[in-house]
C-alpha atoms as a PDB file:
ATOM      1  CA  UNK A   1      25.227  -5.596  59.712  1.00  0.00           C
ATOM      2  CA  UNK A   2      28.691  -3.937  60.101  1.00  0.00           C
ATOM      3  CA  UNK A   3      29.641  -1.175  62.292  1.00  0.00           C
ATOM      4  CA  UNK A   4      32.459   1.106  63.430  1.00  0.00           C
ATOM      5  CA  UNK A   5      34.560   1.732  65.982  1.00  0.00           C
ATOM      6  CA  UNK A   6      35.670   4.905  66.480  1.00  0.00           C
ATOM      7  CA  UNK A   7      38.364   6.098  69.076  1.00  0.00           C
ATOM      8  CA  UNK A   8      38.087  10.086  69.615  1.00  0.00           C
ATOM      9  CA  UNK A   9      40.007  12.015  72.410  1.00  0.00           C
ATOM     10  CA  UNK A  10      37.075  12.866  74.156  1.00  0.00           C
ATOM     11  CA  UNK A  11      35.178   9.526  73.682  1.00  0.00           C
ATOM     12  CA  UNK A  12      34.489   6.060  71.330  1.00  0.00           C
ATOM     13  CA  UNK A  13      31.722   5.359  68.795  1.00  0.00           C
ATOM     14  CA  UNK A  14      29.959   2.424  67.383  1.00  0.00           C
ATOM     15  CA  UNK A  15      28.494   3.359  64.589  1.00  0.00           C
ATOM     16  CA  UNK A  16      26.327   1.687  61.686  1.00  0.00           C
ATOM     17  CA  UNK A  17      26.991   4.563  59.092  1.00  0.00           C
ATOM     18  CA  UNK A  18      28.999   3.375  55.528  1.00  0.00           C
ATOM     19  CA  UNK A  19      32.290   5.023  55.491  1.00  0.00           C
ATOM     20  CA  UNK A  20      34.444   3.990  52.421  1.00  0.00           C
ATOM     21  CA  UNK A  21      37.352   4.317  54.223  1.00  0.00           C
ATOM     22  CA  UNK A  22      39.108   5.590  57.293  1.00  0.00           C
ATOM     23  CA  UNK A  23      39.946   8.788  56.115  1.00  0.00           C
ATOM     24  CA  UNK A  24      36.023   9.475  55.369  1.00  0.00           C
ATOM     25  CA  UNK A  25      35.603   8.873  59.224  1.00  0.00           C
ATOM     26  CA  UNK A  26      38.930  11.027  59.990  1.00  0.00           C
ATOM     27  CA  UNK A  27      36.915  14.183  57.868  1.00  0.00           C
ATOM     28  CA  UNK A  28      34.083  14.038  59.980  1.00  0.00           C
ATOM     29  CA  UNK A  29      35.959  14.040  63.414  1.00  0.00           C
ATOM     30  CA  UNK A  30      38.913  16.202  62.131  1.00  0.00           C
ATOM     31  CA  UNK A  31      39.537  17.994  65.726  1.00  0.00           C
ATOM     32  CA  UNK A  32      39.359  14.732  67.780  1.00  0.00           C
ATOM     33  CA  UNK A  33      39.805  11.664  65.283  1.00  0.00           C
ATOM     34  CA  UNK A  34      42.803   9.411  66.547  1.00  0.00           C
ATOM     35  CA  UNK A  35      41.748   6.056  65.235  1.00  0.00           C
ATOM     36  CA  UNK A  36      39.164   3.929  63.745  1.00  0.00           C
ATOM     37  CA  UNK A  37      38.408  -0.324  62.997  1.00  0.00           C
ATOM     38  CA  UNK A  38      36.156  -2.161  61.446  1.00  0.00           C
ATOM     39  CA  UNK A  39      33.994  -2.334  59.881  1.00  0.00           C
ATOM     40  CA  UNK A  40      33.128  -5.398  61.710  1.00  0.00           C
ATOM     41  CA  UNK A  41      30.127  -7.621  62.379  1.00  0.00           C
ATOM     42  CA  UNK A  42      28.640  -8.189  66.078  1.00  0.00           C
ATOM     43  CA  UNK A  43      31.022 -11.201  67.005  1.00  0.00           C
ATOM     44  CA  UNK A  44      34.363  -9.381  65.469  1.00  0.00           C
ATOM     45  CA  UNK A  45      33.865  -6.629  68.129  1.00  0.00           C
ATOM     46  CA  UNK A  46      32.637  -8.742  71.064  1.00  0.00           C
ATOM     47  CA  UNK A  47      35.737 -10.878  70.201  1.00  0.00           C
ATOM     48  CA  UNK A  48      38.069  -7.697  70.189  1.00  0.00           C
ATOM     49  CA  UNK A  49      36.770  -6.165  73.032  1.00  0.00           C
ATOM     50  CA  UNK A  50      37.514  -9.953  75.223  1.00  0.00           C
ATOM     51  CA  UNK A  51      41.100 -10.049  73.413  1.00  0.00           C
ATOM     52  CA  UNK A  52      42.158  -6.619  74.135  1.00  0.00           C
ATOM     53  CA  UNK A  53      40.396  -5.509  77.195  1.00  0.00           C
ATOM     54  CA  UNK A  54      39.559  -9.214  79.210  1.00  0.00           C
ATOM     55  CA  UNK A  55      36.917  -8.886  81.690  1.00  0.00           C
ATOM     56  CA  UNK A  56      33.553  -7.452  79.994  1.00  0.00           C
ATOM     57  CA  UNK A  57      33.269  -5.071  83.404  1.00  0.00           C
ATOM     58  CA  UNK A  58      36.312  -2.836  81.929  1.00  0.00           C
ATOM     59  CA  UNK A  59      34.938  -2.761  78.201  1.00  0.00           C
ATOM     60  CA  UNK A  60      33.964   0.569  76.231  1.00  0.00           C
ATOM     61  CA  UNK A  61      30.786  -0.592  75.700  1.00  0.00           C
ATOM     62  CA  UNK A  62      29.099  -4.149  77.548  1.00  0.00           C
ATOM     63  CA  UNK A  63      27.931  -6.634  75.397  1.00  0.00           C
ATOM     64  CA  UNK A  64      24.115  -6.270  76.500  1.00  0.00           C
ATOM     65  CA  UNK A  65      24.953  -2.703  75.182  1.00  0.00           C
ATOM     66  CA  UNK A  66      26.177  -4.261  71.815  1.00  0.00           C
ATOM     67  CA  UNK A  67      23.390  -6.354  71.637  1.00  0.00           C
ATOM     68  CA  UNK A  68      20.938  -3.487  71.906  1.00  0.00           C
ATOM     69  CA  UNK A  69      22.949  -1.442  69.583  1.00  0.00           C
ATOM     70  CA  UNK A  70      22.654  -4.078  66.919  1.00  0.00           C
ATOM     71  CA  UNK A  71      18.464  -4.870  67.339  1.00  0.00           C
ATOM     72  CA  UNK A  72      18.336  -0.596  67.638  1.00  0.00           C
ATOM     73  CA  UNK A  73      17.560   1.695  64.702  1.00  0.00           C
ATOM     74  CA  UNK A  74      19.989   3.974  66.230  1.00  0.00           C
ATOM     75  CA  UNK A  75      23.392   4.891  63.499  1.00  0.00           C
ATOM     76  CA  UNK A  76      25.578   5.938  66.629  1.00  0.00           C
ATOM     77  CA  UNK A  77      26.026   4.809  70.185  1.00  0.00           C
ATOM     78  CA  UNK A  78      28.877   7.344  71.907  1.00  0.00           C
ATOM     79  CA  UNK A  79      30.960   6.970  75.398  1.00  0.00           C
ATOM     80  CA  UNK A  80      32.261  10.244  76.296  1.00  0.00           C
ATOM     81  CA  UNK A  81      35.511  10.068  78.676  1.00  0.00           C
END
């Protein structure tokens, strides 16, 4: 399974929902959009999130909340700021 990650100005998504592209995702956030990776499996984003943020206490989202993500039937997991 792929996901999403989605960085908004008022928050950052994971999500499991096919986009074709980045502008697709851009459309559907058009007032707060500002970026967008993936899509990526499990591992990609744990190893993005150690590369670019280091300790796991500072990450958007923990990797027990990955996990659960992943094993969830939920399309969307959001962190508001």
């Amino acid at each position: 399974m792929e996901i999403h990650y989605i960085i908004l100005r008022d928050g950052i998504i994971l999500s499991k929902e096919k986009y074709k592209d980045w502008k697709e995702i851009q459309d559907k956030y058009p007032d707060s959009y500002m970026a967008s990776l993936g899509p990526w499996e499990k591992v990609d984003l744990i190893d993005y999130f150690s590369d670019d943020f280091g300790d796991e206490s500072i990450w958007p989202f923990s990797i027990a909340e990955i996990d659960s993500f992943f094993s969830s039937g939920q399309l969307d997991i959001v962190k508001l700021r």
